[in-house]
Structure formats: structure tokens, C-alpha cells
PDB file of N, CA and C in Angstrom:
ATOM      1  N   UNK A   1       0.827  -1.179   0.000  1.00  0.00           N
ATOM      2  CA  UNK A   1       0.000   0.000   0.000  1.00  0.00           C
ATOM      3  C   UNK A   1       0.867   1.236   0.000  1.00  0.00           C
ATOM      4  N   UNK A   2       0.051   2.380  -0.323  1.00  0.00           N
ATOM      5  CA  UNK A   2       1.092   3.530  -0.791  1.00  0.00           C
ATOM      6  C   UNK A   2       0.081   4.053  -0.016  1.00  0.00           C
ATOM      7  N   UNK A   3       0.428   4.673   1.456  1.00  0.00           N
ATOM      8  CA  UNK A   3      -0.276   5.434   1.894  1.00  0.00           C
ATOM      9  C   UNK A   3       0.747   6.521   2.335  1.00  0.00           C
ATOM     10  N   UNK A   4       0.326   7.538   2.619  1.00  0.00           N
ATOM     11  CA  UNK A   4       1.402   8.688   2.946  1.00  0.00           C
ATOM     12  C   UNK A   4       0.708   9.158   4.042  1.00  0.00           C
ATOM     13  N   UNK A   5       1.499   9.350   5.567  1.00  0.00           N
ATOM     14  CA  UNK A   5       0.973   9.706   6.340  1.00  0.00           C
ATOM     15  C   UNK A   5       0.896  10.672   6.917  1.00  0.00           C
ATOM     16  N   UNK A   6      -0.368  11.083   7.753  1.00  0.00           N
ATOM     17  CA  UNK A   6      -1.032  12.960   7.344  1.00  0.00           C
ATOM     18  C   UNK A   6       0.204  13.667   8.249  1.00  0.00           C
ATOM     19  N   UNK A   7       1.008  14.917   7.479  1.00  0.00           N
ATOM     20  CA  UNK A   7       1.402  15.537   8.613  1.00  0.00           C
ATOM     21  C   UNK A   7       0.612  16.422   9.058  1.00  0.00           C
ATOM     22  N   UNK A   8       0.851  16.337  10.408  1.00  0.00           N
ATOM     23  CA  UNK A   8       0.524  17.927  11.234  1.00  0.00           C
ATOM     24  C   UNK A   8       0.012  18.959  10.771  1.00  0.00           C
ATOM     25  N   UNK A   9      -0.532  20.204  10.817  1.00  0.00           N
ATOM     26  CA  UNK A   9      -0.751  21.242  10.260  1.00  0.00           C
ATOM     27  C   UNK A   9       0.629  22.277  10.979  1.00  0.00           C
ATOM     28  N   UNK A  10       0.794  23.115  10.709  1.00  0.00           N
ATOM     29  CA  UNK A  10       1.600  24.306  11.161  1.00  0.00           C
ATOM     30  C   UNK A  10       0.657  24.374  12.257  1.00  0.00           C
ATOM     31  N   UNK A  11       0.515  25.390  12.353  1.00  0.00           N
ATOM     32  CA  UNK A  11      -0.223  25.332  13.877  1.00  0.00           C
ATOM     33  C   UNK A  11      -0.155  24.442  14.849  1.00  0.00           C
ATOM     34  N   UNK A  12      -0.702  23.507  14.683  1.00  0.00           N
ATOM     35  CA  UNK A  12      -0.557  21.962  15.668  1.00  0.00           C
ATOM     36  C   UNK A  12       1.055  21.532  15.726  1.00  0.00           C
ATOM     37  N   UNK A  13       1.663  22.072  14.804  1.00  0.00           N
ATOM     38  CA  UNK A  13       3.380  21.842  15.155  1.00  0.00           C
ATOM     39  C   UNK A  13       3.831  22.439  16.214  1.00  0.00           C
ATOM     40  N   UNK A  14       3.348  23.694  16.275  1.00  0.00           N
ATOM     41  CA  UNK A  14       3.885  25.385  16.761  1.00  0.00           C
ATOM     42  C   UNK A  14       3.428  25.133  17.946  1.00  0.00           C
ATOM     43  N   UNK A  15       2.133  24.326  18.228  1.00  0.00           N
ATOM     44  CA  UNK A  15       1.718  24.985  19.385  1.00  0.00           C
ATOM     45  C   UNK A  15       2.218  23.510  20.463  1.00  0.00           C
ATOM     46  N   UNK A  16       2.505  22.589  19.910  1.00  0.00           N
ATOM     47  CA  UNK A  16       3.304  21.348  20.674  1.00  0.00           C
ATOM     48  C   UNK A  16       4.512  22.008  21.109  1.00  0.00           C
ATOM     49  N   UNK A  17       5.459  23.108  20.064  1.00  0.00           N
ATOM     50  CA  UNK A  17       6.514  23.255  20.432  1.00  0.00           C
ATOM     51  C   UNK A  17       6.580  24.279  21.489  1.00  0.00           C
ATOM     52  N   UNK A  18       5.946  24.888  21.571  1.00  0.00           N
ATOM     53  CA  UNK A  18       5.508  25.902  22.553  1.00  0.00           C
ATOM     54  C   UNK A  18       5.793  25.644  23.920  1.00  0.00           C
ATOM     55  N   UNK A  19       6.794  26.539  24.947  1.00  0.00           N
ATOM     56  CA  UNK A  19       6.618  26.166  25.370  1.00  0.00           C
ATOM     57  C   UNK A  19       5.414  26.695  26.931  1.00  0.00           C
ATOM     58  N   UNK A  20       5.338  25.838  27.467  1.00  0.00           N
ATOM     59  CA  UNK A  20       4.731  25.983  28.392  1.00  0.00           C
ATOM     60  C   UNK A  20       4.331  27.377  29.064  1.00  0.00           C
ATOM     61  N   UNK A  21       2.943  27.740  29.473  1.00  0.00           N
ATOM     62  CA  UNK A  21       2.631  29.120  30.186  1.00  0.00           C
ATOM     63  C   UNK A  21       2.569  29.520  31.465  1.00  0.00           C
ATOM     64  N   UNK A  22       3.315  29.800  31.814  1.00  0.00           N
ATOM     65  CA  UNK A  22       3.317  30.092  33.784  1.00  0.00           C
ATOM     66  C   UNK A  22       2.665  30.852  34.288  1.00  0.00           C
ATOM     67  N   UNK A  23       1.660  31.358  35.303  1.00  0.00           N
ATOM     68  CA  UNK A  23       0.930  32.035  35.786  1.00  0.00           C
ATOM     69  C   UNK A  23       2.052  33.112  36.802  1.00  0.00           C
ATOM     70  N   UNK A  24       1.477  34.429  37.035  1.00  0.00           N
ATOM     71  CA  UNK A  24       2.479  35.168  37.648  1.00  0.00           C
ATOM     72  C   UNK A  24       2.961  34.090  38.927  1.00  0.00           C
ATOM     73  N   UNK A  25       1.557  33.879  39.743  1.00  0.00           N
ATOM     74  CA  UNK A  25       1.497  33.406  40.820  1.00  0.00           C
ATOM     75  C   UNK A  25       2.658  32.039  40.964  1.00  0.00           C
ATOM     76  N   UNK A  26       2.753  30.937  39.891  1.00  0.00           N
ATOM     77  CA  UNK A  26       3.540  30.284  39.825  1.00  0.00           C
ATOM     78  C   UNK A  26       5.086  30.480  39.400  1.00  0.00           C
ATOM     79  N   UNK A  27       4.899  31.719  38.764  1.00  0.00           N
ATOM     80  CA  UNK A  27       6.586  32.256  38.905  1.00  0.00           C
ATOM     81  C   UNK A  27       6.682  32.752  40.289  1.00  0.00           C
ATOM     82  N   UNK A  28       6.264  33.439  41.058  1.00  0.00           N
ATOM     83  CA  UNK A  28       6.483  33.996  42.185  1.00  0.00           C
ATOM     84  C   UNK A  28       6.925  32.506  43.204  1.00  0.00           C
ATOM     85  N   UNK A  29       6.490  31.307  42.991  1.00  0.00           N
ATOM     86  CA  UNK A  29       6.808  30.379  44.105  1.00  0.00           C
ATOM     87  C   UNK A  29       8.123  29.987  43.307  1.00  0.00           C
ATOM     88  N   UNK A  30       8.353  30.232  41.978  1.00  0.00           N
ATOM     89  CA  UNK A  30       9.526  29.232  41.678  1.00  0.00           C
ATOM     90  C   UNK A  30      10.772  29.978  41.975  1.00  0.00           C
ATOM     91  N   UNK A  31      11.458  28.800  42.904  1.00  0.00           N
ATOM     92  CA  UNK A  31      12.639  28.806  43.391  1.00  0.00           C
ATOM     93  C   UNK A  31      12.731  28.998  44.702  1.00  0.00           C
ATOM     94  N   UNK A  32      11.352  29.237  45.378  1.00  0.00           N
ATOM     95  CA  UNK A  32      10.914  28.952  46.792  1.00  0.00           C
ATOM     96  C   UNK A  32      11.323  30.669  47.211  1.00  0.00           C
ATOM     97  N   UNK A  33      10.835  31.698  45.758  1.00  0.00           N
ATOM     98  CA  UNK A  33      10.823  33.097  46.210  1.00  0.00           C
ATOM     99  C   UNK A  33      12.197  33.219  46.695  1.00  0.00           C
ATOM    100  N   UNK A  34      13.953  32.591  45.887  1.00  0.00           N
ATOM    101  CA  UNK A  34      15.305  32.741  46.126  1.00  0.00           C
ATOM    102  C   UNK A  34      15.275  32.924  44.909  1.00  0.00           C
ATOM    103  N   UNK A  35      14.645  32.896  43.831  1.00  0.00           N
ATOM    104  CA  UNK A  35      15.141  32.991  42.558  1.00  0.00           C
ATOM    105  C   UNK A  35      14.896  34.472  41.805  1.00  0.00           C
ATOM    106  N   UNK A  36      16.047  34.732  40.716  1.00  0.00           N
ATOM    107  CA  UNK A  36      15.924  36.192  40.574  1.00  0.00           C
ATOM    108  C   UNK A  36      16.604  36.020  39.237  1.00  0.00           C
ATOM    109  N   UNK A  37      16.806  37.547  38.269  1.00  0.00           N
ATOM    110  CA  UNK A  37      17.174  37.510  37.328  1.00  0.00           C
ATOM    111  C   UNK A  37      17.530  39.180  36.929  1.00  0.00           C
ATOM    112  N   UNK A  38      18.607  38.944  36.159  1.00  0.00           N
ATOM    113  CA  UNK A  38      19.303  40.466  36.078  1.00  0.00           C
ATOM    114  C   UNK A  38      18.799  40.550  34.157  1.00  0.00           C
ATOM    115  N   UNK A  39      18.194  41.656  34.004  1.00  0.00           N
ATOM    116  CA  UNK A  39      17.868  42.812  33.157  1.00  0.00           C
ATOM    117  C   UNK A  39      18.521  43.618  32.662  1.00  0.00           C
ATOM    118  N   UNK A  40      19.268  43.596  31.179  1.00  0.00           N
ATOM    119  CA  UNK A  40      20.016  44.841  31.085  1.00  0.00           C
ATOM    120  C   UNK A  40      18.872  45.551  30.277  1.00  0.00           C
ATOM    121  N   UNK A  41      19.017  47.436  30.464  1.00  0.00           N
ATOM    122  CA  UNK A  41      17.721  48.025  30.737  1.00  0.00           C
ATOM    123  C   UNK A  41      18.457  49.265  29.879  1.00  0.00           C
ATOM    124  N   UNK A  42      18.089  50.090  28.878  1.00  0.00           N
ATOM    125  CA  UNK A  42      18.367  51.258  28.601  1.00  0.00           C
ATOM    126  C   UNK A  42      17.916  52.073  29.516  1.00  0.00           C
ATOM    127  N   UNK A  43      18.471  53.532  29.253  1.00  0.00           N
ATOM    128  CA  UNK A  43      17.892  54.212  30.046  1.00  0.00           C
ATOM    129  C   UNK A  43      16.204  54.892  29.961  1.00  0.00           C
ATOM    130  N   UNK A  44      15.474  54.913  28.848  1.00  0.00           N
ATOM    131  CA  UNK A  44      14.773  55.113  28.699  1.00  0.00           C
ATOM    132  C   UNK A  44      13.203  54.070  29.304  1.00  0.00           C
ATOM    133  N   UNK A  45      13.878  52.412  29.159  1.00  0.00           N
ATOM    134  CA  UNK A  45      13.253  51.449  29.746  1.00  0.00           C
ATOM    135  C   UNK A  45      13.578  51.411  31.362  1.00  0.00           C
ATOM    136  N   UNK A  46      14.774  51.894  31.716  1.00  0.00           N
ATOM    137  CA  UNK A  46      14.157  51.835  33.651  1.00  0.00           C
ATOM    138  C   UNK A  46      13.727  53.250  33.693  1.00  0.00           C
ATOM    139  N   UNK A  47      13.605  54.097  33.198  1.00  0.00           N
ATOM    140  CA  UNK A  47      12.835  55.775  33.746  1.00  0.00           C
ATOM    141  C   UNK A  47      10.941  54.977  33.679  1.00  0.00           C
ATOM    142  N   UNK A  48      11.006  54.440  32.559  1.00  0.00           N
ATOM    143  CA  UNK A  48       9.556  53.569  32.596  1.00  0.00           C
ATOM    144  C   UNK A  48       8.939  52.514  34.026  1.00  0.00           C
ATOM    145  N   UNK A  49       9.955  51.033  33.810  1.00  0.00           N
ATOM    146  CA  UNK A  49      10.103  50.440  34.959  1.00  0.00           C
ATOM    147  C   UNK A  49      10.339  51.118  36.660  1.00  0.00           C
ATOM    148  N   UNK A  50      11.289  52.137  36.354  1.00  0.00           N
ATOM    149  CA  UNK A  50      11.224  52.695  37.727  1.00  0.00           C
ATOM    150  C   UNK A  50      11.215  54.224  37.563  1.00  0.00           C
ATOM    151  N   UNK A  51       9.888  54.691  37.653  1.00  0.00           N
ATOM    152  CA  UNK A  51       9.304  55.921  37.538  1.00  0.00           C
ATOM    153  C   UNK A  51       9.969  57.067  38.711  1.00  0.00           C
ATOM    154  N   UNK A  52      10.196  56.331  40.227  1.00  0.00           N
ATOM    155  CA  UNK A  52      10.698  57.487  41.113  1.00  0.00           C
ATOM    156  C   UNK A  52      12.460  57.448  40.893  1.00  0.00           C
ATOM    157  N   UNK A  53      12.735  56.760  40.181  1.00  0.00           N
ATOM    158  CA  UNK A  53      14.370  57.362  40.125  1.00  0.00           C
ATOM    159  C   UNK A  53      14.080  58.298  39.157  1.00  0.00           C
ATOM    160  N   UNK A  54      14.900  59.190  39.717  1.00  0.00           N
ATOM    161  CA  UNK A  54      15.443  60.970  38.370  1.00  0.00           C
ATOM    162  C   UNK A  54      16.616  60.838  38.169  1.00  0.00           C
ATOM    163  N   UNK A  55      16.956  61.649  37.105  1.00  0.00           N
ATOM    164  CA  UNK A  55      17.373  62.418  36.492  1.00  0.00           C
ATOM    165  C   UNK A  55      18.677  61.133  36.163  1.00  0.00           C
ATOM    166  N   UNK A  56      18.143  60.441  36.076  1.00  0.00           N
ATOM    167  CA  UNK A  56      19.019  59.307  34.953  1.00  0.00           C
ATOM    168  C   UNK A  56      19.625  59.833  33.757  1.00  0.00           C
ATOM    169  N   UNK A  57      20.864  59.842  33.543  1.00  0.00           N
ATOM    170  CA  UNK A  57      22.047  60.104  32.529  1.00  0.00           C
ATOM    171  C   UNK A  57      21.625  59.232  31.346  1.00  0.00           C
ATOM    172  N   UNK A  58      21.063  60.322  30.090  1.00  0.00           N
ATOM    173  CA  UNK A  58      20.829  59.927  28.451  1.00  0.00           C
ATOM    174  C   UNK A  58      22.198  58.584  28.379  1.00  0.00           C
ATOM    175  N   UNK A  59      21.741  57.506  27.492  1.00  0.00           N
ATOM    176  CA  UNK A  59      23.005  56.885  26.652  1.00  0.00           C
ATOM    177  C   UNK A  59      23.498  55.887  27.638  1.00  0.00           C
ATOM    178  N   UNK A  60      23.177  55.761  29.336  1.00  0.00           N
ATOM    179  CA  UNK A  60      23.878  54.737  29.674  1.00  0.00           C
ATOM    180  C   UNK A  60      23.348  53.456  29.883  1.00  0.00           C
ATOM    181  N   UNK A  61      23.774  52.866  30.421  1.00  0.00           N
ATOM    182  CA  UNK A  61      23.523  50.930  30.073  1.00  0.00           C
ATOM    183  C   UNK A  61      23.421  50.524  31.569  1.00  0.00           C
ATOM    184  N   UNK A  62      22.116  50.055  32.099  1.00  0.00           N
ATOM    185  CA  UNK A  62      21.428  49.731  33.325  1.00  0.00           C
ATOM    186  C   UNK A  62      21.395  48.089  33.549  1.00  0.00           C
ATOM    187  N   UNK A  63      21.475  47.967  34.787  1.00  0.00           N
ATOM    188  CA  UNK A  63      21.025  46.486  34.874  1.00  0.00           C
ATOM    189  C   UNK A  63      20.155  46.829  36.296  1.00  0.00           C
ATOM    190  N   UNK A  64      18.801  45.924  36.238  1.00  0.00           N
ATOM    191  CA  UNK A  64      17.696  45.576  36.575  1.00  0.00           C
ATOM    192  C   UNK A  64      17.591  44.105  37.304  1.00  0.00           C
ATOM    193  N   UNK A  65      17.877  44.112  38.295  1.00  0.00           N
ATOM    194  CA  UNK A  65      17.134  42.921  39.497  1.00  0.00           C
ATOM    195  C   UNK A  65      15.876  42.730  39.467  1.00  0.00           C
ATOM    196  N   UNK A  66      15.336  41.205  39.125  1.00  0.00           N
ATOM    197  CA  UNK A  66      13.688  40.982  39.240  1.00  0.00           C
ATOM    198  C   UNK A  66      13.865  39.685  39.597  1.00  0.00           C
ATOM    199  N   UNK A  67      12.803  39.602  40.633  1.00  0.00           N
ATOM    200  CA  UNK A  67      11.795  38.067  41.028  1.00  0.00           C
ATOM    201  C   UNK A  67      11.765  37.610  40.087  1.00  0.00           C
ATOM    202  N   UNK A  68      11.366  36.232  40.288  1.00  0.00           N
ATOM    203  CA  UNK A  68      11.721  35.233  39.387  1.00  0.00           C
ATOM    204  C   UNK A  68      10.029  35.937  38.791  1.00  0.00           C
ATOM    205  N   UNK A  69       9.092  36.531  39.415  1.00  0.00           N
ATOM    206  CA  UNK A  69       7.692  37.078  38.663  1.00  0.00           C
ATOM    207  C   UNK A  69       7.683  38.170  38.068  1.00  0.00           C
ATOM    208  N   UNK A  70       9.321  38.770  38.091  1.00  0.00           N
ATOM    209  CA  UNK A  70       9.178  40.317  37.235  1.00  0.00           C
ATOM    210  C   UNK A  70       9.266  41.472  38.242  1.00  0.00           C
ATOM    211  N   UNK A  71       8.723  41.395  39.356  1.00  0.00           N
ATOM    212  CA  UNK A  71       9.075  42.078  40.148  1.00  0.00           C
ATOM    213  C   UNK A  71      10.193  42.920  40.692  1.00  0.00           C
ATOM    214  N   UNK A  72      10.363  44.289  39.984  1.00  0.00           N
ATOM    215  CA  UNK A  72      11.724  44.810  39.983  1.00  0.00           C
ATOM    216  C   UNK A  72      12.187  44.796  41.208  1.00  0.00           C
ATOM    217  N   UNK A  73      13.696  44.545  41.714  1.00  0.00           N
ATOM    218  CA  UNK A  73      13.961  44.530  42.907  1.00  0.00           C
ATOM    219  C   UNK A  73      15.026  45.920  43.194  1.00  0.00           C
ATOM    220  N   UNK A  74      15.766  45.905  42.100  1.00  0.00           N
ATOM    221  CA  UNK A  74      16.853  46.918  42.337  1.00  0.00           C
ATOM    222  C   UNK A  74      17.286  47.222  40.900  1.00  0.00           C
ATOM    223  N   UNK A  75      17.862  48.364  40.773  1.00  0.00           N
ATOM    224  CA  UNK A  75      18.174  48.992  39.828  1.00  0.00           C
ATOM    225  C   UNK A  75      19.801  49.796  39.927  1.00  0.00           C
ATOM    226  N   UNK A  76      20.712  48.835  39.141  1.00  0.00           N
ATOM    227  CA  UNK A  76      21.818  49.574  39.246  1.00  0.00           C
ATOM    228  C   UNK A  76      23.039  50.011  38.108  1.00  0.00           C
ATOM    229  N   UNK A  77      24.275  50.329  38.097  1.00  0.00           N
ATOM    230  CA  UNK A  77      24.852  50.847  37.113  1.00  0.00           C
ATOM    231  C   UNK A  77      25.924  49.667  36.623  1.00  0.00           C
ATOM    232  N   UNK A  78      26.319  48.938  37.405  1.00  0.00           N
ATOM    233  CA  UNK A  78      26.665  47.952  36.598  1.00  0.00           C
ATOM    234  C   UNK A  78      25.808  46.534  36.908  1.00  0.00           C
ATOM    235  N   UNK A  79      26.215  45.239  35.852  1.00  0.00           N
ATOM    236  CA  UNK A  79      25.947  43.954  36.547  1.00  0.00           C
ATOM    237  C   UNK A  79      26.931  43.436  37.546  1.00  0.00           C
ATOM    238  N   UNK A  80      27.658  43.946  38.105  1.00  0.00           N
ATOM    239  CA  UNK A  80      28.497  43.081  39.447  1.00  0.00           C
ATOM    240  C   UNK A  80      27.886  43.802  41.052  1.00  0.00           C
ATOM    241  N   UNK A  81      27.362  44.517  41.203  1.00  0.00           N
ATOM    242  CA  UNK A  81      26.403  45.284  42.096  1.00  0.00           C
ATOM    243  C   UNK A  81      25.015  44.777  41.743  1.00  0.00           C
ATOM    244  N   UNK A  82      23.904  44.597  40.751  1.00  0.00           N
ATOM    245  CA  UNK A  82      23.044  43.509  41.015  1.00  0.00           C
ATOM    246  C   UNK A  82      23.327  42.704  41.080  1.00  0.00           C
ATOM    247  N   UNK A  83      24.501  41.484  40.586  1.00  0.00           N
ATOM    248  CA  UNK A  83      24.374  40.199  41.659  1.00  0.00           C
ATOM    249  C   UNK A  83      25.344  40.445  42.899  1.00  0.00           C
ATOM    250  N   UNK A  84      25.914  41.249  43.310  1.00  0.00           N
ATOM    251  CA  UNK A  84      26.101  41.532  44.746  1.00  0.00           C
ATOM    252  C   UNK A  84      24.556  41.892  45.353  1.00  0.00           C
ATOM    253  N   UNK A  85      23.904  42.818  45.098  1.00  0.00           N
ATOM    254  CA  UNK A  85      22.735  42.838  45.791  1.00  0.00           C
ATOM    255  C   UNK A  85      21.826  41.538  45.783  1.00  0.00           C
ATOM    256  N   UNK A  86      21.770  40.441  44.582  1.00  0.00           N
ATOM    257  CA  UNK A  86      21.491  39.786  44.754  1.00  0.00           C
ATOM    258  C   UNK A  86      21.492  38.966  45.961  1.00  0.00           C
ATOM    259  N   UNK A  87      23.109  38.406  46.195  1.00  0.00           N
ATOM    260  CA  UNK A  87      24.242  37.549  46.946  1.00  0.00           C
ATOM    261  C   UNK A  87      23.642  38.359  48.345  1.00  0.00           C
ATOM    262  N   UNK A  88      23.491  39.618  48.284  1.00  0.00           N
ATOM    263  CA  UNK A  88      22.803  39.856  49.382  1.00  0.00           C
ATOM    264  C   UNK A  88      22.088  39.667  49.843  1.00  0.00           C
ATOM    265  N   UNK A  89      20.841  39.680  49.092  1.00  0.00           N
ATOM    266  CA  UNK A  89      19.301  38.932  49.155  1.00  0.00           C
ATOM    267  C   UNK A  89      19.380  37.698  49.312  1.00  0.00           C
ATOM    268  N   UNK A  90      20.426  36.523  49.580  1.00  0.00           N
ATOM    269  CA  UNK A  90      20.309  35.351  49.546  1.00  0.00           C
ATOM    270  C   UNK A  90      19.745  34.913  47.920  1.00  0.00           C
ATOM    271  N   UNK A  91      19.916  35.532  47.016  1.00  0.00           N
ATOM    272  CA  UNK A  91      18.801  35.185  45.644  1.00  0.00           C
ATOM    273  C   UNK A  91      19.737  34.589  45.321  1.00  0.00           C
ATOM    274  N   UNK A  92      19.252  33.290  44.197  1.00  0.00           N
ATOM    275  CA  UNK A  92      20.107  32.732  43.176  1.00  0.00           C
ATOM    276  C   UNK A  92      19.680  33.472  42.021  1.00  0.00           C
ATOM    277  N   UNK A  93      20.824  33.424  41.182  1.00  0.00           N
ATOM    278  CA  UNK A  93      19.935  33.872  39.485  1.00  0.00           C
ATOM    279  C   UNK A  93      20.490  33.180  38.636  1.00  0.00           C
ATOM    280  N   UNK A  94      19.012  33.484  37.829  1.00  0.00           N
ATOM    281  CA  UNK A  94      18.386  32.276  36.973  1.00  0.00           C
ATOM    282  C   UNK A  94      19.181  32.831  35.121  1.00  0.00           C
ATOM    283  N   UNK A  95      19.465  32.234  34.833  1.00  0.00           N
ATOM    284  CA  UNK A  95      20.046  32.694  33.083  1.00  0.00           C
ATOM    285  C   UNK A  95      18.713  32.543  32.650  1.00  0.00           C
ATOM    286  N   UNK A  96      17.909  33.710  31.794  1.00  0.00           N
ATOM    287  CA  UNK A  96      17.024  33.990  31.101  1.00  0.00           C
ATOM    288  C   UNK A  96      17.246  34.439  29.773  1.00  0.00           C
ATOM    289  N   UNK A  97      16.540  33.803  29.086  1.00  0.00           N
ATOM    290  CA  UNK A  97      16.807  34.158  27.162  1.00  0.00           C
ATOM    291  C   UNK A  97      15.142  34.508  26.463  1.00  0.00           C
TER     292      UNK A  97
END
């Protein structure tokens, strides 16, 4: 027999490959609320994210501390001071892509 068997549609590929959707609430428990993640942030995106810091310097390059739910934690000028503040917080951090 010569049968050819049905593939998939696109869609039904895409959405197998997909991955999985987390609820805030279930990011907030993962990592037992130790888990965290550093943000590099223009300056125009933390004046947004963090509305009461001023008078932030045009052109420079920010990094951003967040809960593993997004939750900004700290906001600073380089990345070796957020994961020191991290290391402070007891936080681990998580590599995010």
C-alpha cells in the first residue's frame, strides 16, 4: 500500500513546540521566592520600569534585578552590584533568554 501519512498542520506543530505558560502566581513560588534575574535596561526602559528614580544620565547601560515574577527589585549601574545585591538577598539567578 502507498499510503502517505497525514502531517501535522503548522499550527498543531507550533503549538506542541511551545513552550509551556506560567501564571504570575507560579513564577512567584519558583525557586521557593530565592530565585531572581538580572535585566540589562536602557535608560529610557528603567525611567519607565522605575518611575521614582530621576534624572538618569541619556546613553547609559542599566542592569535591573527581578523576582523570578518580574518584580523589579533593584536597579543599578553595573551587573556586578546587582548580583552583589542579589548575593545579598540570599537570591540565586536564573540565566534567562
Amino acid at each position: 500500500m502507498n499510503e502517505n501519512p497525514r502531517k501535522p498542520s503548522r499550527e498543531h506543530s507550533e503549538a506542541e513546540s511551545a513552550a509551556p505558560v506560567m501564571s504570575q502566581f507560579d513564577l512567584a513560588r519558583l525557586g521557593g521566592g530565592h530565585l531572581a534575574y538580572i535585566k540589562t535596561l536602557t535608560c529610557d526602559e528603567a525611567k519607565r520600569m522605575f518611575p521614582a528614580v530621576l534624572d538618569l544620565p541619556a546613553g547609559i547601560t542599566l542592569y535591573a534585578l527581578h523576582a523570578a515574577d518580574g518584580t523589579p527589585i533593584a536597579l543599578t549601574d553595573t551587573r556586578q552590584a546587582a548580583l552583589s545585591h542579589a548575593m545579598d538577598g540570599e537570591l540565586e539567578i536564573a540565566s534567562v533568554h
